[in-house]
Structures are given as structure tokens and as C-alpha cells.
N, C-alpha and C. Protein backbone atom coordinates (compact mmCIF):
# COMPACT_ATOMS: atom_id res chain seq x y z
N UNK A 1 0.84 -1.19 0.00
CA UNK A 1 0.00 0.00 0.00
C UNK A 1 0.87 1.24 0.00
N UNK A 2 0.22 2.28 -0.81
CA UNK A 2 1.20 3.19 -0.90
C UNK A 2 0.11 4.59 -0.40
N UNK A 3 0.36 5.84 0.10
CA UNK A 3 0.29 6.86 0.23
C UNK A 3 -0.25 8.05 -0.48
N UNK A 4 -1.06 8.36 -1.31
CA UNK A 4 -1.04 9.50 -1.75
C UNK A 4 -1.43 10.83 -1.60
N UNK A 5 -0.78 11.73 -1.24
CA UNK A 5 -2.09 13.14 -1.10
C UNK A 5 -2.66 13.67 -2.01
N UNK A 6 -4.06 13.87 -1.41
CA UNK A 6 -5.33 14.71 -2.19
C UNK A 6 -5.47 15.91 -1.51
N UNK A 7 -5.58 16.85 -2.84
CA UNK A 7 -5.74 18.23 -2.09
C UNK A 7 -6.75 18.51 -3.11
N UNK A 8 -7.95 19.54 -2.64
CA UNK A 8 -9.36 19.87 -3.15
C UNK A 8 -9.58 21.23 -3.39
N UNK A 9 -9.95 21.78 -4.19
CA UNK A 9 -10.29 23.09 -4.24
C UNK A 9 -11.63 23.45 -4.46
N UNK A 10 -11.50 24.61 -3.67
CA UNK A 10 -13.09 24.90 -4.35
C UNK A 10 -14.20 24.57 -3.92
N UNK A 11 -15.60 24.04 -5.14
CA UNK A 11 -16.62 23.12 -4.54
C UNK A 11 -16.02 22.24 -3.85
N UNK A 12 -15.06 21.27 -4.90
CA UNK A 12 -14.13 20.11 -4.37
C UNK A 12 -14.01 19.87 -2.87
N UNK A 13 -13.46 21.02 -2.09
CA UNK A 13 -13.13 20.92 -0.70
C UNK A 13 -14.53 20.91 0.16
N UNK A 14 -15.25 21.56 -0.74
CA UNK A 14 -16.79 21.71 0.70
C UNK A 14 -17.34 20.32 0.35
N UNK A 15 -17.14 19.64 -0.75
CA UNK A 15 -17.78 18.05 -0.55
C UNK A 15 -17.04 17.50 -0.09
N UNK A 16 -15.47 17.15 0.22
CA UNK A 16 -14.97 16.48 0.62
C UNK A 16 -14.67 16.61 2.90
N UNK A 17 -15.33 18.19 2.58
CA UNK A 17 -14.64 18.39 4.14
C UNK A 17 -13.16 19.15 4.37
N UNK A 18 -12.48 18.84 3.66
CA UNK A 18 -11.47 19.59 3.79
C UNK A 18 -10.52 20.03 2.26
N UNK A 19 -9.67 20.74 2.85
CA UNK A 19 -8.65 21.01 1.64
C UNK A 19 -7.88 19.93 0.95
N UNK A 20 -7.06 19.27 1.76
CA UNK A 20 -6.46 18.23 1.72
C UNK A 20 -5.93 17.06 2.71
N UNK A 21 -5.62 15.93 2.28
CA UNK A 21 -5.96 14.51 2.88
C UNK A 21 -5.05 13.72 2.57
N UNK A 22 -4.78 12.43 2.68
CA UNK A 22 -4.26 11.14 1.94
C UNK A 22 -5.03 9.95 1.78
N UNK A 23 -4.60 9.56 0.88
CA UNK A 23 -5.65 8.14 0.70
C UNK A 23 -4.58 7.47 0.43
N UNK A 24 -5.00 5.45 0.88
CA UNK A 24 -3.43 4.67 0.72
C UNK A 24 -4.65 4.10 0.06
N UNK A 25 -3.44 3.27 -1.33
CA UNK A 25 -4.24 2.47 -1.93
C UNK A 25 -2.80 1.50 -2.99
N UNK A 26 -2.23 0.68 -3.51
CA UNK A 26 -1.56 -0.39 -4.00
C UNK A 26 -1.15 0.96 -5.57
N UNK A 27 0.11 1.38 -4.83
CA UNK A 27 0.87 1.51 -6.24
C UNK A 27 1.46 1.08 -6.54
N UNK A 28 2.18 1.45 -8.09
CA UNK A 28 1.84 2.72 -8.67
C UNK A 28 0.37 2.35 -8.66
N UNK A 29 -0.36 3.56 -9.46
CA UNK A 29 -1.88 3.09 -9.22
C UNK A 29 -1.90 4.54 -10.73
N UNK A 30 -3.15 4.38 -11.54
CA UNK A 30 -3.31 5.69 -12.21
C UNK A 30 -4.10 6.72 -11.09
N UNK A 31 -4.36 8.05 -11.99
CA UNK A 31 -5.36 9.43 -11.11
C UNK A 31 -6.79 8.49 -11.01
N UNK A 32 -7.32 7.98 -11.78
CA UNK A 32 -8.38 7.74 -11.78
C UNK A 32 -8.47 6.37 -10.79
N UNK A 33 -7.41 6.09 -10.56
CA UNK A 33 -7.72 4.73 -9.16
C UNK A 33 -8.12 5.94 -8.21
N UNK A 34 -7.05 6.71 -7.77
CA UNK A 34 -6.64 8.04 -7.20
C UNK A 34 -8.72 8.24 -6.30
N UNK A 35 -8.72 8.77 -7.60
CA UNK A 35 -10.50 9.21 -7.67
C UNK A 35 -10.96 8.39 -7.04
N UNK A 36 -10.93 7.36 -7.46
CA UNK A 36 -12.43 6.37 -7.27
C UNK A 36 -11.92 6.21 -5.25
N UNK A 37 -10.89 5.57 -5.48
CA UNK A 37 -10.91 5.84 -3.42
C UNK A 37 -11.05 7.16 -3.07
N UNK A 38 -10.85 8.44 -3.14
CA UNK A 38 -11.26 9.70 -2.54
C UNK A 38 -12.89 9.04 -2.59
N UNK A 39 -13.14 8.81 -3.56
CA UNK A 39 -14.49 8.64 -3.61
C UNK A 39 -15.16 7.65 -2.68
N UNK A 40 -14.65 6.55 -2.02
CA UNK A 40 -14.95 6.14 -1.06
C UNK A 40 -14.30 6.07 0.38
N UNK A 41 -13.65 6.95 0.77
CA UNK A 41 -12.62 7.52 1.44
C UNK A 41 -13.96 8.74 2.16
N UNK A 42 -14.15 9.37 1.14
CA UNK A 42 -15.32 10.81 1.18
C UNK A 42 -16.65 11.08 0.64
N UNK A 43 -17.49 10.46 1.72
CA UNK A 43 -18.47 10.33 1.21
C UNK A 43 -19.26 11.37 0.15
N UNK A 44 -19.00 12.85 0.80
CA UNK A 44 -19.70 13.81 0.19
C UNK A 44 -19.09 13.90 -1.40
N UNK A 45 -17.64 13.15 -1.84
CA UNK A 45 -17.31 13.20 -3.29
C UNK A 45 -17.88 12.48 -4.12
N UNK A 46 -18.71 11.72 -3.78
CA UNK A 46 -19.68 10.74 -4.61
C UNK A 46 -20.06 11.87 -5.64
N UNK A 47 -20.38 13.12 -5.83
CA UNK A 47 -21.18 14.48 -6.28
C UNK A 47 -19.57 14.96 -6.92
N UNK A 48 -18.72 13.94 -7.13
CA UNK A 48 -17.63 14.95 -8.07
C UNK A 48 -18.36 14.20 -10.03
N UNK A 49 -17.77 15.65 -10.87
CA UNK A 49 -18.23 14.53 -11.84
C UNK A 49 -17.04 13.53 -12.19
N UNK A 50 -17.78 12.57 -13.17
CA UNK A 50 -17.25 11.15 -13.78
C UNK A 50 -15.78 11.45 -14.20
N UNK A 51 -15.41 12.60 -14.60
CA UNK A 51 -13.77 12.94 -15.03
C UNK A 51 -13.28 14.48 -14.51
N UNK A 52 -13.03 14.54 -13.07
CA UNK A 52 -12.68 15.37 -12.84
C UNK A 52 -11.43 16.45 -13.09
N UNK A 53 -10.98 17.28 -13.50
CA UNK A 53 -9.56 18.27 -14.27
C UNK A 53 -8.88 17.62 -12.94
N UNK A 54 -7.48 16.55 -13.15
CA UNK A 54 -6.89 16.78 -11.74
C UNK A 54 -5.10 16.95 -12.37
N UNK A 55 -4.52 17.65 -11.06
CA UNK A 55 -2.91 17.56 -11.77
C UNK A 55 -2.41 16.81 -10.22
N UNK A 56 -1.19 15.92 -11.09
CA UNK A 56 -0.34 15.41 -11.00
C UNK A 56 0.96 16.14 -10.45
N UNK A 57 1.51 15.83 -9.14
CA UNK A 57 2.63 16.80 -8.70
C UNK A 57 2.45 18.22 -9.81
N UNK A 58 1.54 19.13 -8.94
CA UNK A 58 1.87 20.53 -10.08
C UNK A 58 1.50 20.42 -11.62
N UNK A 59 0.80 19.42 -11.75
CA UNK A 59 0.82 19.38 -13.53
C UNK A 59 -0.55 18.80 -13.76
N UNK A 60 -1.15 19.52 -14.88
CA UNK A 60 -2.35 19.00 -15.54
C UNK A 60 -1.90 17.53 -16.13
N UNK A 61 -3.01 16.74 -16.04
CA UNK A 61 -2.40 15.02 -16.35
C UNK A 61 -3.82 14.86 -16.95
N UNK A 62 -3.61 13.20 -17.35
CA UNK A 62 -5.10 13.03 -17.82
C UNK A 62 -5.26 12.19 -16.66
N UNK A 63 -6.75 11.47 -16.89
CA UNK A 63 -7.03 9.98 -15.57
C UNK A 63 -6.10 9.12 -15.84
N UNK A 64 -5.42 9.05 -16.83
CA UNK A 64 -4.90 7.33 -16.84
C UNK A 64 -3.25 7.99 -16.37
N UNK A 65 -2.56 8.79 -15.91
CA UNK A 65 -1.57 8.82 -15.60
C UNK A 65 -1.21 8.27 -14.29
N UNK A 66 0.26 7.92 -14.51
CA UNK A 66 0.42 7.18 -13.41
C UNK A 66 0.97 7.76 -11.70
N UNK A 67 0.27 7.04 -10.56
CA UNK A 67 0.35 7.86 -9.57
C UNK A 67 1.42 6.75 -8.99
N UNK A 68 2.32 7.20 -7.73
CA UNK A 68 3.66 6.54 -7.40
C UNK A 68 3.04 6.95 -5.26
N UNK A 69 3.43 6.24 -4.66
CA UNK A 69 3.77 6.33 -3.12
C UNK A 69 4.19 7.91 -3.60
N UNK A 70 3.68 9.21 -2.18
CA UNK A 70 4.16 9.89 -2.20
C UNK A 70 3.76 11.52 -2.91
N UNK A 71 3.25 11.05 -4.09
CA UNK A 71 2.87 11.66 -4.92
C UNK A 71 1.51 12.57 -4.61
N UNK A 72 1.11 13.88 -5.38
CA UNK A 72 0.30 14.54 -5.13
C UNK A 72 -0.81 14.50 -5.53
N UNK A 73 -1.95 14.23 -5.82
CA UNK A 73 -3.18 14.83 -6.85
C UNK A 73 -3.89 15.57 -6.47
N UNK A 74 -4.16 16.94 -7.37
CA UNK A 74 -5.09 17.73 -6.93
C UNK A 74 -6.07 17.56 -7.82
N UNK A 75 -7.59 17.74 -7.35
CA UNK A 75 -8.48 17.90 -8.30
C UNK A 75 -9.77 18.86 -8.14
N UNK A 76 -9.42 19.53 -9.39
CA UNK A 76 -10.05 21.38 -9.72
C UNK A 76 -10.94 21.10 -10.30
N UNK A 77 -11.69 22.25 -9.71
CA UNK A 77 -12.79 22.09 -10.37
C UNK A 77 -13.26 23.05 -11.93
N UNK A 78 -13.83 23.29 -12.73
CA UNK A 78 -13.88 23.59 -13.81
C UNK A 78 -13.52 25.34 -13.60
N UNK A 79 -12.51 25.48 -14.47
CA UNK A 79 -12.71 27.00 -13.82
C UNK A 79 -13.39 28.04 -14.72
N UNK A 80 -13.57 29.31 -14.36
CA UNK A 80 -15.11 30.04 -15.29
C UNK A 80 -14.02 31.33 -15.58
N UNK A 81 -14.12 31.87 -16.64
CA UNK A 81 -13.00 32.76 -17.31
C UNK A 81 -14.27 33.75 -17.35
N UNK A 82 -13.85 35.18 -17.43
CA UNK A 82 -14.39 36.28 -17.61
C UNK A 82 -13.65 37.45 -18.02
């Protein structure tokens, strides 16, 4: 089992409860393993959508990238330009 931190912004954080967290789960693992345990880790993230924008240590990634012990994911929520 490996380690990863989740950090939330935004809506993100008021469903989850907080800013940021860790979830352990068998890496490497991709973002989208990542997801699916926040998702049962936090109940109120059940209400994220099906492909959430998340980055990877500092970096926009897609779901299938790969997550390592240690490693960061954040996941943003859509942002609104004006």
C-alpha cells in the first residue's frame, strides 16, 4: 500500500470536508484509481463529476496517468474565465 495526497479546491473541498488529505491504496496506481478511493474515502465526493480536471505533482495530467507512493493529486474544479 502506498500513500497519496489529495488536495481539493473549491466546490471540491466543501464536498470532501477539507482542503487536503491522503488516501493509501496499492501503487503505482493511475489518477483515476486516485478518484475512485477519494471517492470512497469521502463520502460527500460521490457528487464529483465522472472525469474530474486533476494535476499530477503541479501538472495537468489526464485519468490514466500514473500515480507513485508519495505523490500529489489535486483535483479542480472547472474554472469560469471572464
Amino acid at each position: 500500500m502506498g500513500k497519496v495526497s489529495v488536495r481539493f479546491f473549491a466546490r471540491y473541498a466543501e464536498l470532501a470536508g477539507c482542503t487536503s488529505s491522503a488516501v493509501n491504496l496499492e501503487t503505482p496506481a493511475t489518477v483515476a484509481a486516485v478518484i475512485a478511493r477519494v471517492r470512497e474515502v469521502f463520502p460527500g465526493t460521490k457528487d464529483l463529476p465522472p472525469q474530474p480536471l486533476a494535476a499530477l505533482n503541479q501538472r495537468h495530467v489526464r485519468l490514466d496517468a500514473l500515480v507513485s507512493e508519495g505523490d500529489e493529486v489535486a483535483l479542480l474544479p472547472p474554472l469560469a474565465g471572464g
